[in-house]
N, C-alpha and C. Protein backbone atom coordinates (compact mmCIF):
# COMPACT_ATOMS: atom_id res chain seq x y z
N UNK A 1 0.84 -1.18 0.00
CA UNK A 1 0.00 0.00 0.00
C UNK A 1 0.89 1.24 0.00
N UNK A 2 0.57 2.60 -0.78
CA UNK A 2 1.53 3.41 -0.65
C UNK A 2 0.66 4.67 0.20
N UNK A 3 0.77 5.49 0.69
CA UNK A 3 0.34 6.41 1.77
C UNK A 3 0.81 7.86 1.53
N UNK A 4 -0.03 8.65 1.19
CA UNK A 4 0.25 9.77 1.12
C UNK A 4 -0.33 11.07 2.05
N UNK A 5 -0.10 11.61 2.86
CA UNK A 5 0.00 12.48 3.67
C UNK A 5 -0.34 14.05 3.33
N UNK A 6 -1.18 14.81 4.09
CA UNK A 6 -1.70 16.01 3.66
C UNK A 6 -2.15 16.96 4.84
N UNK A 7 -2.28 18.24 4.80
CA UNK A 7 -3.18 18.76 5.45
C UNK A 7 -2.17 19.82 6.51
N UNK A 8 -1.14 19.40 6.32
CA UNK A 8 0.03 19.94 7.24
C UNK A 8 -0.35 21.76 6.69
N UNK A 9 0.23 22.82 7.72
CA UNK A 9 0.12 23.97 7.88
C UNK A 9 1.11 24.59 9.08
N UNK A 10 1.09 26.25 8.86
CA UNK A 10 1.02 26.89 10.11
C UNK A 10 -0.42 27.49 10.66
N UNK A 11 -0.25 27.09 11.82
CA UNK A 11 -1.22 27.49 13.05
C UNK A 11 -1.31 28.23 14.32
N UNK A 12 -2.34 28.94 14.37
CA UNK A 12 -1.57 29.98 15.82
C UNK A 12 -2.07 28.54 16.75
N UNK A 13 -1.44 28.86 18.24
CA UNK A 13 -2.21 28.20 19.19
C UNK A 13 -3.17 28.43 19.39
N UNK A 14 -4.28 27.09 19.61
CA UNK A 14 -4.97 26.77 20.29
C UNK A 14 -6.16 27.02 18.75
N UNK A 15 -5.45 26.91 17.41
CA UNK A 15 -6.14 26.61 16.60
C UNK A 15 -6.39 25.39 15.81
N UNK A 16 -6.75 24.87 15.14
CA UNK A 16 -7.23 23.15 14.53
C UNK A 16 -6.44 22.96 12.85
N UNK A 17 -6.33 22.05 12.82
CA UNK A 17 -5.71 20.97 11.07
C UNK A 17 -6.27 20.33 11.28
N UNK A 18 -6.55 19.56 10.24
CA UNK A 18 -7.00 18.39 10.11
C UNK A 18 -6.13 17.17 8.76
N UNK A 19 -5.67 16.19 9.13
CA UNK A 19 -4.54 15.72 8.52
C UNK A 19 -5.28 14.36 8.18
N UNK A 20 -5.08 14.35 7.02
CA UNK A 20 -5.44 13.18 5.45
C UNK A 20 -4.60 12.35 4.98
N UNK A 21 -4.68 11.19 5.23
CA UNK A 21 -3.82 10.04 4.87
C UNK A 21 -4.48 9.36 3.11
N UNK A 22 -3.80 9.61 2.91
CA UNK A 22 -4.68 8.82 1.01
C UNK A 22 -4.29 7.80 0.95
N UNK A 23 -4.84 6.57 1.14
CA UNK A 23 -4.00 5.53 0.61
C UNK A 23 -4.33 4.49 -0.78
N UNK A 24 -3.79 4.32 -1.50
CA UNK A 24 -3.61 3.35 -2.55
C UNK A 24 -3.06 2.00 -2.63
N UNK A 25 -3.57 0.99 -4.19
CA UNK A 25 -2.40 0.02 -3.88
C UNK A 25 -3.36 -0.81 -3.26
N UNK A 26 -3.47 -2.08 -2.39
CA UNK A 26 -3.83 -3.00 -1.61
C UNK A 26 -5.24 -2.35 -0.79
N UNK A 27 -6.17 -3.07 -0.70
CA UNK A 27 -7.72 -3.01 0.28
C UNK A 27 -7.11 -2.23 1.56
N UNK A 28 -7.48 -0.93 2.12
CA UNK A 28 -6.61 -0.92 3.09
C UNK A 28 -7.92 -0.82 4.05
N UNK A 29 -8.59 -1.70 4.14
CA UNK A 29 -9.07 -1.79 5.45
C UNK A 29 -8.75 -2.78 6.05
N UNK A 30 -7.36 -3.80 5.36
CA UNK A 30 -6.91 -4.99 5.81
C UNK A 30 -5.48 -4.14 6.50
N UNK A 31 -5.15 -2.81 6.57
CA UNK A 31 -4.51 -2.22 7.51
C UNK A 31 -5.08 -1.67 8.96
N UNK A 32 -4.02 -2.08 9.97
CA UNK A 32 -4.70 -1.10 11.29
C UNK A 32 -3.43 -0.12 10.51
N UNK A 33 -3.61 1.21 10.89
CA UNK A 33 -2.91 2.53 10.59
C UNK A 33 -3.02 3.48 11.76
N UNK A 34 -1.82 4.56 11.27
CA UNK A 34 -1.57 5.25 12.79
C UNK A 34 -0.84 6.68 12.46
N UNK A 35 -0.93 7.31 13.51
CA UNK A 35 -0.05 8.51 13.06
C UNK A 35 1.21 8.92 13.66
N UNK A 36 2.03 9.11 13.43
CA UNK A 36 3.43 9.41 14.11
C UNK A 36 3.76 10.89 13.80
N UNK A 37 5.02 11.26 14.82
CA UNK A 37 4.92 12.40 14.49
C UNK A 37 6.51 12.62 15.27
N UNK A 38 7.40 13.78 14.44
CA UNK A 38 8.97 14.12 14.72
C UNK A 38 9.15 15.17 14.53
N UNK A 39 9.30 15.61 16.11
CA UNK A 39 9.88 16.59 15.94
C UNK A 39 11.07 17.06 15.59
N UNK A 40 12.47 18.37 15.53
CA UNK A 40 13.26 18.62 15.17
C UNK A 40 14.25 18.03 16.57
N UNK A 41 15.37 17.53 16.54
CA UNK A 41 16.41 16.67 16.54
C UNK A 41 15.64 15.46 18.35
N UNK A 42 14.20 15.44 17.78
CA UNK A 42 13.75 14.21 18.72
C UNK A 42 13.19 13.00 17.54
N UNK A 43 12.76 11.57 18.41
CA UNK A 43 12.70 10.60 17.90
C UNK A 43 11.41 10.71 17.58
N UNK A 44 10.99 9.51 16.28
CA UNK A 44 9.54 9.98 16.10
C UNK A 44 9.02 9.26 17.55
N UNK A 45 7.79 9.61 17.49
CA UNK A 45 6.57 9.32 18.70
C UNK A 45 5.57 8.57 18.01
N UNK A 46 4.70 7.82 18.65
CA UNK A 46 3.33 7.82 18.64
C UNK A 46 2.27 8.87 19.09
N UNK A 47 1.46 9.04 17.55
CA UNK A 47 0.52 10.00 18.34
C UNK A 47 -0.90 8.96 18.27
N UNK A 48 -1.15 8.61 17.44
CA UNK A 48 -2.77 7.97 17.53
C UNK A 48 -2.81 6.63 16.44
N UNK A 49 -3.76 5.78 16.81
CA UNK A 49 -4.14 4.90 16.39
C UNK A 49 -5.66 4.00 15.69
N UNK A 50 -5.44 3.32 14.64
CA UNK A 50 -6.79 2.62 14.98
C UNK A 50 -6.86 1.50 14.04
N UNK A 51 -8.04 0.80 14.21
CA UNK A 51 -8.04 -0.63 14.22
C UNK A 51 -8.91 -0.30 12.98
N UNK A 52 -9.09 -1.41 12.23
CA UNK A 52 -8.47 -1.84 10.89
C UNK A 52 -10.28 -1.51 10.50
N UNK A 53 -11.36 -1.79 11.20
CA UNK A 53 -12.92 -1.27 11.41
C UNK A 53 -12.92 -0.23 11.46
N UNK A 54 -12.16 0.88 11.96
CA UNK A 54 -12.43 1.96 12.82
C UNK A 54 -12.87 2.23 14.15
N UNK A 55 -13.30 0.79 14.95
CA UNK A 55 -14.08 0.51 16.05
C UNK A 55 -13.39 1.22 17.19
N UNK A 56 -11.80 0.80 17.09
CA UNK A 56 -11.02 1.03 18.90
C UNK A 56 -10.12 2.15 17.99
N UNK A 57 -9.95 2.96 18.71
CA UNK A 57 -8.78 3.96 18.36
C UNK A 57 -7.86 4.12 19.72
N UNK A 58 -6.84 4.24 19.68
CA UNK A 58 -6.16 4.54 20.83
C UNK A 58 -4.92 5.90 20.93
N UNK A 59 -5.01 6.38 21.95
CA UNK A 59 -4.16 7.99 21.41
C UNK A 59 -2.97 8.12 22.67
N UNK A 60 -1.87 8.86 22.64
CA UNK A 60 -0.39 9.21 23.47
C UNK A 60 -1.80 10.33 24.42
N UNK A 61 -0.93 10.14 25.55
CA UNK A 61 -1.91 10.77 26.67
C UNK A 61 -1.54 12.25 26.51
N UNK A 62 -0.40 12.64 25.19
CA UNK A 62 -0.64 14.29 25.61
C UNK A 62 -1.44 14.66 24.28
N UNK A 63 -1.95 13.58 23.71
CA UNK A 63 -3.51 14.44 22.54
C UNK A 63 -4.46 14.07 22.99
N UNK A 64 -4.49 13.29 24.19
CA UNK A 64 -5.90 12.62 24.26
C UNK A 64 -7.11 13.89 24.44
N UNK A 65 -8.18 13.96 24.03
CA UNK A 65 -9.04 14.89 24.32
C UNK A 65 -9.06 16.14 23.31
N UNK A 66 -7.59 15.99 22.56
CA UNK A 66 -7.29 17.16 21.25
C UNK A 66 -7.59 16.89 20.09
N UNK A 67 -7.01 15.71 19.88
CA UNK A 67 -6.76 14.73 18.89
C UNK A 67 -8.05 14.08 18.46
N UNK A 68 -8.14 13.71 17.49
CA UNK A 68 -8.99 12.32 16.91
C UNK A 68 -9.03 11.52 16.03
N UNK A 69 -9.07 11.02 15.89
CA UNK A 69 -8.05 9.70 14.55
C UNK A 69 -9.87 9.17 14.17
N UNK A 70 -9.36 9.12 12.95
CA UNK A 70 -10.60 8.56 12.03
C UNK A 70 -10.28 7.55 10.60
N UNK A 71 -11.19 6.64 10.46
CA UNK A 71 -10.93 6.54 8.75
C UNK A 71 -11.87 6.43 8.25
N UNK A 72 -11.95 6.37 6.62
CA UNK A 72 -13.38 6.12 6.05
C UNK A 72 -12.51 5.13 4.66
N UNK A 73 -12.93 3.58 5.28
CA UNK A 73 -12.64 2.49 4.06
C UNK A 73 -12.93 2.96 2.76
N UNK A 74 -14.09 3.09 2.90
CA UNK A 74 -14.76 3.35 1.15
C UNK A 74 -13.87 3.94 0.44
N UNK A 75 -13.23 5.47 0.76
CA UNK A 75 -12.41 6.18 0.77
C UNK A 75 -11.28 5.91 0.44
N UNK A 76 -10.64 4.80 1.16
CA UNK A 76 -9.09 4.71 1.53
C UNK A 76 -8.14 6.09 2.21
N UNK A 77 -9.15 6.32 3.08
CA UNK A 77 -8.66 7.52 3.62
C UNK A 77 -8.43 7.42 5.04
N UNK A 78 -7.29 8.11 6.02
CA UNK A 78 -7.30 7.96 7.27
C UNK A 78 -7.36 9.81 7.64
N UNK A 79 -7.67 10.13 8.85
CA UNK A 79 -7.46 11.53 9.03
C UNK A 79 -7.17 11.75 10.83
N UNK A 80 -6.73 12.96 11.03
CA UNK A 80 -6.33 12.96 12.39
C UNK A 80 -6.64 14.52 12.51
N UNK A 81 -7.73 14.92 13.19
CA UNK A 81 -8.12 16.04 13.27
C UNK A 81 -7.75 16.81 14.84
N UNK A 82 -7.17 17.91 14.74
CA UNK A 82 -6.07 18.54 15.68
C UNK A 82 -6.45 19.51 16.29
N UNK A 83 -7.23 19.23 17.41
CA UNK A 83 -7.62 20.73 17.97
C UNK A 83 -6.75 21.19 19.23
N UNK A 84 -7.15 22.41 19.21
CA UNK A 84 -6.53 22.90 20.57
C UNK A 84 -5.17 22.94 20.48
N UNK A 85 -4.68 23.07 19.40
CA UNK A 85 -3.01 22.77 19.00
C UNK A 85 -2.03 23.37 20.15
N UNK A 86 -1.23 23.59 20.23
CA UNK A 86 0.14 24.19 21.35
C UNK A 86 1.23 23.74 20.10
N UNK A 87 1.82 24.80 20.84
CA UNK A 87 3.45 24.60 19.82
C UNK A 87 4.43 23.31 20.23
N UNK A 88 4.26 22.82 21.26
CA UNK A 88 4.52 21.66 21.36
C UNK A 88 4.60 20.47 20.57
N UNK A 89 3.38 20.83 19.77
CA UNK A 89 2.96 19.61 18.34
C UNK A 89 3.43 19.70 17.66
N UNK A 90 4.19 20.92 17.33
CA UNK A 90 4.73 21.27 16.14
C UNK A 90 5.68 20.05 15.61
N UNK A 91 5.35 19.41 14.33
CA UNK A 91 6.32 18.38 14.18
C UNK A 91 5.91 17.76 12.38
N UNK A 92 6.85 17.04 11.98
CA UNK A 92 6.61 16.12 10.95
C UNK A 92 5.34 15.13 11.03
N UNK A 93 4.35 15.17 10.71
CA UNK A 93 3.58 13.84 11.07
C UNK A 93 3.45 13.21 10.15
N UNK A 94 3.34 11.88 10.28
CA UNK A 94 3.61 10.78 9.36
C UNK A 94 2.57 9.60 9.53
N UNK A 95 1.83 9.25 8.50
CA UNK A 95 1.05 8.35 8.39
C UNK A 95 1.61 6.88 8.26
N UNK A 96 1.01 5.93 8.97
CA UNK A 96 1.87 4.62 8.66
C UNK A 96 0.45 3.50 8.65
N UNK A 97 0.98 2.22 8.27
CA UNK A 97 0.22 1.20 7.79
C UNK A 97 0.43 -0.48 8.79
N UNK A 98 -0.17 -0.85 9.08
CA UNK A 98 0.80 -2.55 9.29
C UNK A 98 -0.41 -3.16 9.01
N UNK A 99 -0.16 -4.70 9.31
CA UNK A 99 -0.74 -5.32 8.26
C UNK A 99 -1.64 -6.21 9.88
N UNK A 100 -0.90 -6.30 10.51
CA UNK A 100 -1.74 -6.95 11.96
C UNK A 100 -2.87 -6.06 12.51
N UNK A 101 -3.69 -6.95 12.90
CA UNK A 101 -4.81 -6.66 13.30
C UNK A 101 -4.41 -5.80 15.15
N UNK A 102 -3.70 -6.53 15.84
CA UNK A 102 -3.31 -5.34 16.45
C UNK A 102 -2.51 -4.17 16.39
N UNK A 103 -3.03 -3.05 17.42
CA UNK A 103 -2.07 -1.80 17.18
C UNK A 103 -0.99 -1.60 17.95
N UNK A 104 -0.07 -0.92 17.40
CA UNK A 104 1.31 -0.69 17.81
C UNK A 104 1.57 0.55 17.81
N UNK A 105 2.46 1.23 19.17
CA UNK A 105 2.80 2.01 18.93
C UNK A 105 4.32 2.46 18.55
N UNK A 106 4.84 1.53 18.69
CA UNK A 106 6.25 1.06 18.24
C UNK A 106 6.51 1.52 16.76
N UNK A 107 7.35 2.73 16.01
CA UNK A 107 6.98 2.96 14.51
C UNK A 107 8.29 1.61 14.14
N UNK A 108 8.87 0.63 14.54
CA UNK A 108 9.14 -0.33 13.71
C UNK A 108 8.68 -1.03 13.62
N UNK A 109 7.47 -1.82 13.83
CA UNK A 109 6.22 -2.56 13.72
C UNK A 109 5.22 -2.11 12.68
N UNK A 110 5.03 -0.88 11.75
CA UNK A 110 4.61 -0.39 10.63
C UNK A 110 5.03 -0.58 9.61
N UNK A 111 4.62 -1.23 8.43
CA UNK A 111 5.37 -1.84 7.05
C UNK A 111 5.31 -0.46 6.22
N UNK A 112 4.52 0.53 6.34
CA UNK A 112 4.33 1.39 4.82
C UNK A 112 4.22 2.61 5.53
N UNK A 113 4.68 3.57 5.24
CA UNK A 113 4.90 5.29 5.63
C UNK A 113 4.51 5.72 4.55
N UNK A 114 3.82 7.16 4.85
CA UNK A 114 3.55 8.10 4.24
C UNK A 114 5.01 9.04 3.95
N UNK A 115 5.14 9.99 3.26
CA UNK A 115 6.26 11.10 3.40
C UNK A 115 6.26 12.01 4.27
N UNK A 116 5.04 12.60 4.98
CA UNK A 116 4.96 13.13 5.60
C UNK A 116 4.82 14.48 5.82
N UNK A 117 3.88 15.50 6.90
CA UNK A 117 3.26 16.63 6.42
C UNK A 117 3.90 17.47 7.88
N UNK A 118 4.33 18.68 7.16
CA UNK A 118 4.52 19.59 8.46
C UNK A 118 4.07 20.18 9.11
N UNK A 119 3.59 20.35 10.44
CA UNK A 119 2.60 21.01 11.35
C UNK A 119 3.34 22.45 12.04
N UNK A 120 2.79 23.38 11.99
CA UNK A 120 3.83 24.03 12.62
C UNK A 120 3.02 25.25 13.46
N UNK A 121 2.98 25.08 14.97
CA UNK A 121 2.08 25.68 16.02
C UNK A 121 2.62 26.95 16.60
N UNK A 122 2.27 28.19 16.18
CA UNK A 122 3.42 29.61 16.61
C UNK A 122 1.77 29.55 18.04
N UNK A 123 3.07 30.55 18.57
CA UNK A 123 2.59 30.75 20.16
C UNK A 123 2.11 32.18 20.22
């Protein structure tokens, strides 16, 4: 599956993005998918997750309540909608794919990356 990434911007704080995963290539509702995210000279992170239905999503406890991870199969689309931003977020985020039915937040446990979209939160 190949994954393409969108939606990235600048944002004042405590304003919203909303970030679009496209994916092609292979059925991807036979992916659970996730979003990661790197900042400048840190490791990537986990930010959010979800299961391969859309049923369970699971999120890093500093978006929980900001954040929301979505997909729509039909589509082949994933999205991660960003509220309440802080400059803190500011980072690369990166869409990823795996092929197991459980989720990981581990980004070497993901077979397929997006390129990735820049977020960038002024204060």
């Amino acid at each position: 599956v190949q994954l393409q990434a969108s939606g990235g911007g600048l944002v004042q704080a405590e304003g919203s993005l909303r970030l679009s995963c496209a994916a092609s290539g292979r059925t991807f509702s036979a992916y659970s998918v996730g979003w990661f995210r790197q900042a400048p000279g840190k490791e990537r992170e986990f930010v959010a997750a979800i299961s391969r239905s859309g049923i369970m999503t699971y999120y890093t406890d500093s978006v929980k309540g900001r954040f929301t991870i979505s997909r729509d199969n039909a589509k082949n689309t994933m999205y991660l909608q960003m509220n309440s931003l802080k400059p803190e977020d500011t980072a690369v985020y990166y869409c990823a794919a795996r092929t197991s039915v459980v989720y990981s937040t581990r980004p070497q446990d993901y077979d397929y990356w997006g390129q990735g979209t820049l977020v960038t939160v002024s204060s």
